[in-house]
PDB file of N, CA and C in Angstrom:
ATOM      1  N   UNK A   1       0.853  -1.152   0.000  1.00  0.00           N
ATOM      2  CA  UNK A   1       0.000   0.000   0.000  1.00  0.00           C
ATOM      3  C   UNK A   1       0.912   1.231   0.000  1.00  0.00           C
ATOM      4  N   UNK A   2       0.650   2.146  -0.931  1.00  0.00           N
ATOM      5  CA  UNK A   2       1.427   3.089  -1.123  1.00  0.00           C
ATOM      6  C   UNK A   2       0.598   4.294  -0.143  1.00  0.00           C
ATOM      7  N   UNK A   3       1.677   5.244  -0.048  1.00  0.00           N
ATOM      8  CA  UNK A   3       1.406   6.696   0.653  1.00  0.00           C
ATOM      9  C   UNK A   3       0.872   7.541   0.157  1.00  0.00           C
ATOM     10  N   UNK A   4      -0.405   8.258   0.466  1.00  0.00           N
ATOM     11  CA  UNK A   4      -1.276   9.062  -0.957  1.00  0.00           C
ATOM     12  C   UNK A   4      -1.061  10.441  -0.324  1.00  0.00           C
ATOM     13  N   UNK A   5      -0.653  11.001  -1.315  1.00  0.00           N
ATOM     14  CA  UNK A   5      -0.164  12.629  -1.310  1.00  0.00           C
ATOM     15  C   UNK A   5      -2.012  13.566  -1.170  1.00  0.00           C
ATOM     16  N   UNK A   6      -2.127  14.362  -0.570  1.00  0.00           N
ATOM     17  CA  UNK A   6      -2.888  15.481  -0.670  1.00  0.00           C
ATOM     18  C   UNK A   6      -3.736  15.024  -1.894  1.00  0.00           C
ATOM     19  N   UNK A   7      -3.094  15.598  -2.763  1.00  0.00           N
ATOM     20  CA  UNK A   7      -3.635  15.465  -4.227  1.00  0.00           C
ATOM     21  C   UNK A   7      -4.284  14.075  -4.593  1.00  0.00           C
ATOM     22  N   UNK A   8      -3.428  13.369  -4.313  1.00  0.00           N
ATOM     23  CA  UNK A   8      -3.870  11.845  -4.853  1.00  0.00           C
ATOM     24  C   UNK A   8      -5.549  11.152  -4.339  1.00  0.00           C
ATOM     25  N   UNK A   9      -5.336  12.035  -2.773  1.00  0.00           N
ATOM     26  CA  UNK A   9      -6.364  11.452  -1.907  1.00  0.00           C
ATOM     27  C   UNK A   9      -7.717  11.967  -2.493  1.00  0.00           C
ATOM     28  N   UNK A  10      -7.713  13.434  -2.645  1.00  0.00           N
ATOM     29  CA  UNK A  10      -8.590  14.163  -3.614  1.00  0.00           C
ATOM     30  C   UNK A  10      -9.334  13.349  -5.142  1.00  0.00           C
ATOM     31  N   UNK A  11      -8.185  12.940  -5.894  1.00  0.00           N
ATOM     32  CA  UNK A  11      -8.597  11.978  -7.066  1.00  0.00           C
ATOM     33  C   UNK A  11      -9.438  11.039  -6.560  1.00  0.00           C
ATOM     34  N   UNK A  12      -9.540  10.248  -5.469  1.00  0.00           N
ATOM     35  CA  UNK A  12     -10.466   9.439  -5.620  1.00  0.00           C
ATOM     36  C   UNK A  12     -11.728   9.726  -4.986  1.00  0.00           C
ATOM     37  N   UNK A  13     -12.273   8.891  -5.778  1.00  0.00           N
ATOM     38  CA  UNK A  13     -13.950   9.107  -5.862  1.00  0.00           C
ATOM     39  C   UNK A  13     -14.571   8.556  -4.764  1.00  0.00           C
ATOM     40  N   UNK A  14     -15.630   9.487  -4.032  1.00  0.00           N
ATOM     41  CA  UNK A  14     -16.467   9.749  -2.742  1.00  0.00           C
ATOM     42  C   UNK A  14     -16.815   8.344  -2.839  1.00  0.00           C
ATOM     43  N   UNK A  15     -17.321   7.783  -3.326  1.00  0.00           N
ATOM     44  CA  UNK A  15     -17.545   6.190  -3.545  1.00  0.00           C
ATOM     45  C   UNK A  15     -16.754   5.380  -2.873  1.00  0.00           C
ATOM     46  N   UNK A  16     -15.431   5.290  -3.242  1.00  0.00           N
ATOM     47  CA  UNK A  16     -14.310   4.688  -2.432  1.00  0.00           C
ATOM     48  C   UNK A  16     -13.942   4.758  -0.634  1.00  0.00           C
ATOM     49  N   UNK A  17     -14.846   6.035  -0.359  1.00  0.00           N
ATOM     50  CA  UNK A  17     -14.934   5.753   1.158  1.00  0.00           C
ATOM     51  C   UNK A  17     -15.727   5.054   1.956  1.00  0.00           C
ATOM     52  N   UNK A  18     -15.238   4.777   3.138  1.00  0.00           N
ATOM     53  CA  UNK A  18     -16.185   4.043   4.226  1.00  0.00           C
ATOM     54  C   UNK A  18     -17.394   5.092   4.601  1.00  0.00           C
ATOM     55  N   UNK A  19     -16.472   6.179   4.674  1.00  0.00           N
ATOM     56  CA  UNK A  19     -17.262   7.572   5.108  1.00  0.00           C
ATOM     57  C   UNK A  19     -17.270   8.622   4.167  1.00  0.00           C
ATOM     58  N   UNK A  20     -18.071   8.695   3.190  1.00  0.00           N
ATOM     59  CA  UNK A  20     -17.398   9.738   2.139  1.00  0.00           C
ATOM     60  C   UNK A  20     -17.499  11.184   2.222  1.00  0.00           C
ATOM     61  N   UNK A  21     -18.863  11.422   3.767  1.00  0.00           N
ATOM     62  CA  UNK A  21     -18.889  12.451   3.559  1.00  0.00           C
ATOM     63  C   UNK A  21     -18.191  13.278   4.385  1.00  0.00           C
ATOM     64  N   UNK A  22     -16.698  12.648   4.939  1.00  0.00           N
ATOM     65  CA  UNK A  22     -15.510  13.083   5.656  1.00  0.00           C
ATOM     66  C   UNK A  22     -14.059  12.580   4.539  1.00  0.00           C
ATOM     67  N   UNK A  23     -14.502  12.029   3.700  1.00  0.00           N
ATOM     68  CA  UNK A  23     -13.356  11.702   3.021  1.00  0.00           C
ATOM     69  C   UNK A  23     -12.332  10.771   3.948  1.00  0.00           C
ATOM     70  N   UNK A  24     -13.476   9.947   4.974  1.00  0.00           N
ATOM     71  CA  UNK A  24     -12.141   9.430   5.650  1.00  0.00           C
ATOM     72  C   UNK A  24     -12.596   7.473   5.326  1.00  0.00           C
ATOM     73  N   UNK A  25     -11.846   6.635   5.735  1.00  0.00           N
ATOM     74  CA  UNK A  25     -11.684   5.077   5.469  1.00  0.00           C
ATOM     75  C   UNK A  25     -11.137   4.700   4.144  1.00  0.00           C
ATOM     76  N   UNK A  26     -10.637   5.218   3.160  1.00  0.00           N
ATOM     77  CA  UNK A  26     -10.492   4.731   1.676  1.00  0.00           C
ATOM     78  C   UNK A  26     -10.519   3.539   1.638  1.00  0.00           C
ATOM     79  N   UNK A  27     -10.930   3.057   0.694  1.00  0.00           N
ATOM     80  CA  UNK A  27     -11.875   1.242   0.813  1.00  0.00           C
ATOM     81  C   UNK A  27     -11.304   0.840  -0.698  1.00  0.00           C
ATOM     82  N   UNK A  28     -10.556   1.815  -1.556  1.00  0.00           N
ATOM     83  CA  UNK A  28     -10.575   1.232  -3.008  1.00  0.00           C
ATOM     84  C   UNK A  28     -10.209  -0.195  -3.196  1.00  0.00           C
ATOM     85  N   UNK A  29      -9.520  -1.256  -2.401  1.00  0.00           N
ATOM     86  CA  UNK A  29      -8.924  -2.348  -2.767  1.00  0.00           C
ATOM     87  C   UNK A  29      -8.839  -3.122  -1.574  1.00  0.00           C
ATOM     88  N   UNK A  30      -8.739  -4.266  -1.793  1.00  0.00           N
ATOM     89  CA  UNK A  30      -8.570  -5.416  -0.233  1.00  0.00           C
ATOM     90  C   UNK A  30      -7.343  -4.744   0.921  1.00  0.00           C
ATOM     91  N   UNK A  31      -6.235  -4.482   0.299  1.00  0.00           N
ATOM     92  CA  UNK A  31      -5.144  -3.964   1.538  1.00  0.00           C
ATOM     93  C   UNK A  31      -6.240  -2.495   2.042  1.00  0.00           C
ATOM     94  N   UNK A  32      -6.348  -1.950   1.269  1.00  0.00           N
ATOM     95  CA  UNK A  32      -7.422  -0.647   1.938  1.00  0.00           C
ATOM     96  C   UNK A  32      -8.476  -0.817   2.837  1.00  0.00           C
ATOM     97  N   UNK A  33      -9.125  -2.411   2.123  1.00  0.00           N
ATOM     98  CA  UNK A  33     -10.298  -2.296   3.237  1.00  0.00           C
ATOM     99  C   UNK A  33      -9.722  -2.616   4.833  1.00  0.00           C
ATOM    100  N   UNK A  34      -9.172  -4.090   4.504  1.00  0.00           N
ATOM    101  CA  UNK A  34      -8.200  -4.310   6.069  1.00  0.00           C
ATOM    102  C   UNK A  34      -7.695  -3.177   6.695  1.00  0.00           C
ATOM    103  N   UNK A  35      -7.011  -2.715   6.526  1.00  0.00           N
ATOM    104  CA  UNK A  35      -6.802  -1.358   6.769  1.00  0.00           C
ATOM    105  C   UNK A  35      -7.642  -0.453   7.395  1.00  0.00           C
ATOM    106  N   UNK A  36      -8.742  -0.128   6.976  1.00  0.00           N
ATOM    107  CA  UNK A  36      -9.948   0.379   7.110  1.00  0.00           C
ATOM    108  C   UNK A  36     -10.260   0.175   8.660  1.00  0.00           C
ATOM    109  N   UNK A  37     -10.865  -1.228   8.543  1.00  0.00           N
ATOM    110  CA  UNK A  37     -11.559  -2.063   9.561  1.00  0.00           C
ATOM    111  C   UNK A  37     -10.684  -1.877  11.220  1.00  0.00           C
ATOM    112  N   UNK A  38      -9.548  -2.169  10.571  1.00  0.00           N
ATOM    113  CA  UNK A  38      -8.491  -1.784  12.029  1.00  0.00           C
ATOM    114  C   UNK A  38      -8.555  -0.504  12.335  1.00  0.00           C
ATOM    115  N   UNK A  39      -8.211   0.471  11.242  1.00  0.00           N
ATOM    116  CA  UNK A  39      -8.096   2.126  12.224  1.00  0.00           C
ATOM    117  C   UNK A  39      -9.383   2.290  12.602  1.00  0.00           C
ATOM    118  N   UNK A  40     -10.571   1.725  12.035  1.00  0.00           N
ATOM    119  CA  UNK A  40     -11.725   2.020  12.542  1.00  0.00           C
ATOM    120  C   UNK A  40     -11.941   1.943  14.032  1.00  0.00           C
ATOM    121  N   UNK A  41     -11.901   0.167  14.326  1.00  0.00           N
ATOM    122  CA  UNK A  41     -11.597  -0.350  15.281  1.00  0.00           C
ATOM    123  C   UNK A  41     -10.479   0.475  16.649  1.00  0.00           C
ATOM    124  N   UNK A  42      -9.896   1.103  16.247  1.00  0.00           N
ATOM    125  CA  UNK A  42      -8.537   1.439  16.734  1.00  0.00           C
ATOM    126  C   UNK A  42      -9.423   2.634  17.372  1.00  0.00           C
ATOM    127  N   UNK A  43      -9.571   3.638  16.234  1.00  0.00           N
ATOM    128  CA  UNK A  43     -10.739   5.092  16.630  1.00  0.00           C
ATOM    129  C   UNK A  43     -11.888   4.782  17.623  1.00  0.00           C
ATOM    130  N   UNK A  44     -12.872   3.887  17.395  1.00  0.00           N
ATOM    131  CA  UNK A  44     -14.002   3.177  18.243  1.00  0.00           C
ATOM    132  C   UNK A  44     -13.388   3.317  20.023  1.00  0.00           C
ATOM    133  N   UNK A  45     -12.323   2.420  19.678  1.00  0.00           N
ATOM    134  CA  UNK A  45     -11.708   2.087  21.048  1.00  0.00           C
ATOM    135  C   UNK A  45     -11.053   3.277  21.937  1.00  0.00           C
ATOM    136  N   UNK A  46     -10.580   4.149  21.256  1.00  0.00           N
ATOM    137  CA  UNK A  46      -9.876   5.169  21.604  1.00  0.00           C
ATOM    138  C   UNK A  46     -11.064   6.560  22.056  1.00  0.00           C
ATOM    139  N   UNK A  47     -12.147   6.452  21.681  1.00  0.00           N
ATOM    140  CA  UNK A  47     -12.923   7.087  21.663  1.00  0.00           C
ATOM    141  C   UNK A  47     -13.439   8.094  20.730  1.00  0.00           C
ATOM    142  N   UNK A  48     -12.838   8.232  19.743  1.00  0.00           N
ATOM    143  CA  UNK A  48     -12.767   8.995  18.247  1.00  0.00           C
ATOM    144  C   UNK A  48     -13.868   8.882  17.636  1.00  0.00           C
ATOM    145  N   UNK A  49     -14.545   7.475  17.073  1.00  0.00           N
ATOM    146  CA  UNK A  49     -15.634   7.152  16.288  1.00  0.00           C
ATOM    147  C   UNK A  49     -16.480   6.566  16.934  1.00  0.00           C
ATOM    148  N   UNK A  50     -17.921   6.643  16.505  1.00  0.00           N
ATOM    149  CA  UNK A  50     -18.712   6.058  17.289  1.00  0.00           C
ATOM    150  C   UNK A  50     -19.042   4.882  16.572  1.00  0.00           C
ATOM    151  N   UNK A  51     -19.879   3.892  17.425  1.00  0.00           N
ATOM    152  CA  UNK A  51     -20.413   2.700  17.077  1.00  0.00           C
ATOM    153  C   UNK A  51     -20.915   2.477  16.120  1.00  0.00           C
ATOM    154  N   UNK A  52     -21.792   3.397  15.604  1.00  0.00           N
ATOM    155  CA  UNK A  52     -22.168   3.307  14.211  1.00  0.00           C
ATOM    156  C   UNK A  52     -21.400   3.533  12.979  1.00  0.00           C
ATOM    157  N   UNK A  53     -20.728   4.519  13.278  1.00  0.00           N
ATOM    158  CA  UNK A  53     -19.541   4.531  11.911  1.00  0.00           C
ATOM    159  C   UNK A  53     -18.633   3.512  11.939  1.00  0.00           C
ATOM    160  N   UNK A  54     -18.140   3.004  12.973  1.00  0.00           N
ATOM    161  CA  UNK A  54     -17.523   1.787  12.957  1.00  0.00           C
ATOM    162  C   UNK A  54     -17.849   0.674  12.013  1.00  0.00           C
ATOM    163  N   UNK A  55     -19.385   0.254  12.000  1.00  0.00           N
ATOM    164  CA  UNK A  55     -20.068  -0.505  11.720  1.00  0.00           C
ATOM    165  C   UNK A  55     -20.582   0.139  10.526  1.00  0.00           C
ATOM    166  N   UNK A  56     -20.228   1.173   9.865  1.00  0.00           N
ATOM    167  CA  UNK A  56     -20.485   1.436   8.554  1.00  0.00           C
ATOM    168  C   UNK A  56     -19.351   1.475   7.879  1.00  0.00           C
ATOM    169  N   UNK A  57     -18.277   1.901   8.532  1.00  0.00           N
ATOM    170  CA  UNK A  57     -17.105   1.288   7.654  1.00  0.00           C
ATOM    171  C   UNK A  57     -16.771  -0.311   8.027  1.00  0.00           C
ATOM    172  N   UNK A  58     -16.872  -1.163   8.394  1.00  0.00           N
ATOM    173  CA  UNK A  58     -16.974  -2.417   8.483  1.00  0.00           C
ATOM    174  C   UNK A  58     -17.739  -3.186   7.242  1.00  0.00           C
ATOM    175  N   UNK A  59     -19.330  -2.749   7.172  1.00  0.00           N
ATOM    176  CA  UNK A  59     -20.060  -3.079   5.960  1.00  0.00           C
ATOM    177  C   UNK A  59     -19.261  -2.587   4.764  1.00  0.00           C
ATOM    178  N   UNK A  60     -18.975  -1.423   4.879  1.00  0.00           N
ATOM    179  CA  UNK A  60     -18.358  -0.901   3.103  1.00  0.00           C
ATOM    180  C   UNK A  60     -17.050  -2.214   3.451  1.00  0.00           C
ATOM    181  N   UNK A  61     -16.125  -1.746   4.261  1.00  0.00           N
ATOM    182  CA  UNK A  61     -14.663  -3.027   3.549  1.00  0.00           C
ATOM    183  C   UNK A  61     -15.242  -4.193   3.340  1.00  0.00           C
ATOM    184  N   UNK A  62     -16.148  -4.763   4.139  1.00  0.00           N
ATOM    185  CA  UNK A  62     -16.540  -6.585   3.592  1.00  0.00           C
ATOM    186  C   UNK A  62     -17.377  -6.642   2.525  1.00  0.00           C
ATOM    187  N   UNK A  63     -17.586  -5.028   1.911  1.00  0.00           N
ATOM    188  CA  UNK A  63     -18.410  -5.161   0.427  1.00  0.00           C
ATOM    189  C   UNK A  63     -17.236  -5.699  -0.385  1.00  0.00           C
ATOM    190  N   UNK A  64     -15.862  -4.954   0.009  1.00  0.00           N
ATOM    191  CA  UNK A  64     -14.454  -5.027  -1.012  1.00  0.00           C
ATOM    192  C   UNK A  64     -14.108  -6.596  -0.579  1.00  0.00           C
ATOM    193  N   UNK A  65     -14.001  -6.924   0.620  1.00  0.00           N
ATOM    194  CA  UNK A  65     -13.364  -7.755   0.930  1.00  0.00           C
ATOM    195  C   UNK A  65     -13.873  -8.949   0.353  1.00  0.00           C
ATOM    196  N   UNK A  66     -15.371  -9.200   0.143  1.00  0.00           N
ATOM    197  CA  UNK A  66     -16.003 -10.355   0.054  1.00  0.00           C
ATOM    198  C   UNK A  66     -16.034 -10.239  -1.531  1.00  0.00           C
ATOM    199  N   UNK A  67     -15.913  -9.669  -2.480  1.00  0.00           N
ATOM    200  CA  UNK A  67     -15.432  -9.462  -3.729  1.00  0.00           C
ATOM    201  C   UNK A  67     -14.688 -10.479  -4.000  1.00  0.00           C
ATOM    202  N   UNK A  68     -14.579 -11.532  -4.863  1.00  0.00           N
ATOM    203  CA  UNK A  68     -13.833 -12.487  -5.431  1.00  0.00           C
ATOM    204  C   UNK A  68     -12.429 -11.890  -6.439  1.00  0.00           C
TER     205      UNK A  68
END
């Protein structure tokens, strides 16, 4: 998984997030979703995100993840 510059993060499309209307979880690909699921997890625990966004970025990565 590469490091996405400012710019780069911008290029992708609101679609590709867990949360799009923070521009935050990027979900484009399996290493992204894993990814995802943990900082989610990580935020939840820490007190950052709540239960429900957790569990909405969870559903979006196992949309990617469960993808053949």
């Amino acid at each position: 998984m590469t490091k996405l510059t400012s710019e780069d993060r911008e290029d992708i499309p609101k679609g590709k997030y867990a949360l799009p209307e923070e521009r935050k979880y990027p979900v484009e690909d399996k290493a992204h979703a894993r990814n995802a699921k943990s900082r989610a997890a990580q935020q939840e625990k820490a007190g950052n995100l709540s239960t429900a966004d957790r569990k909405r970025v969870d559903a979006k990565a196992d949309e990617i993840l469960d993808k053949d």
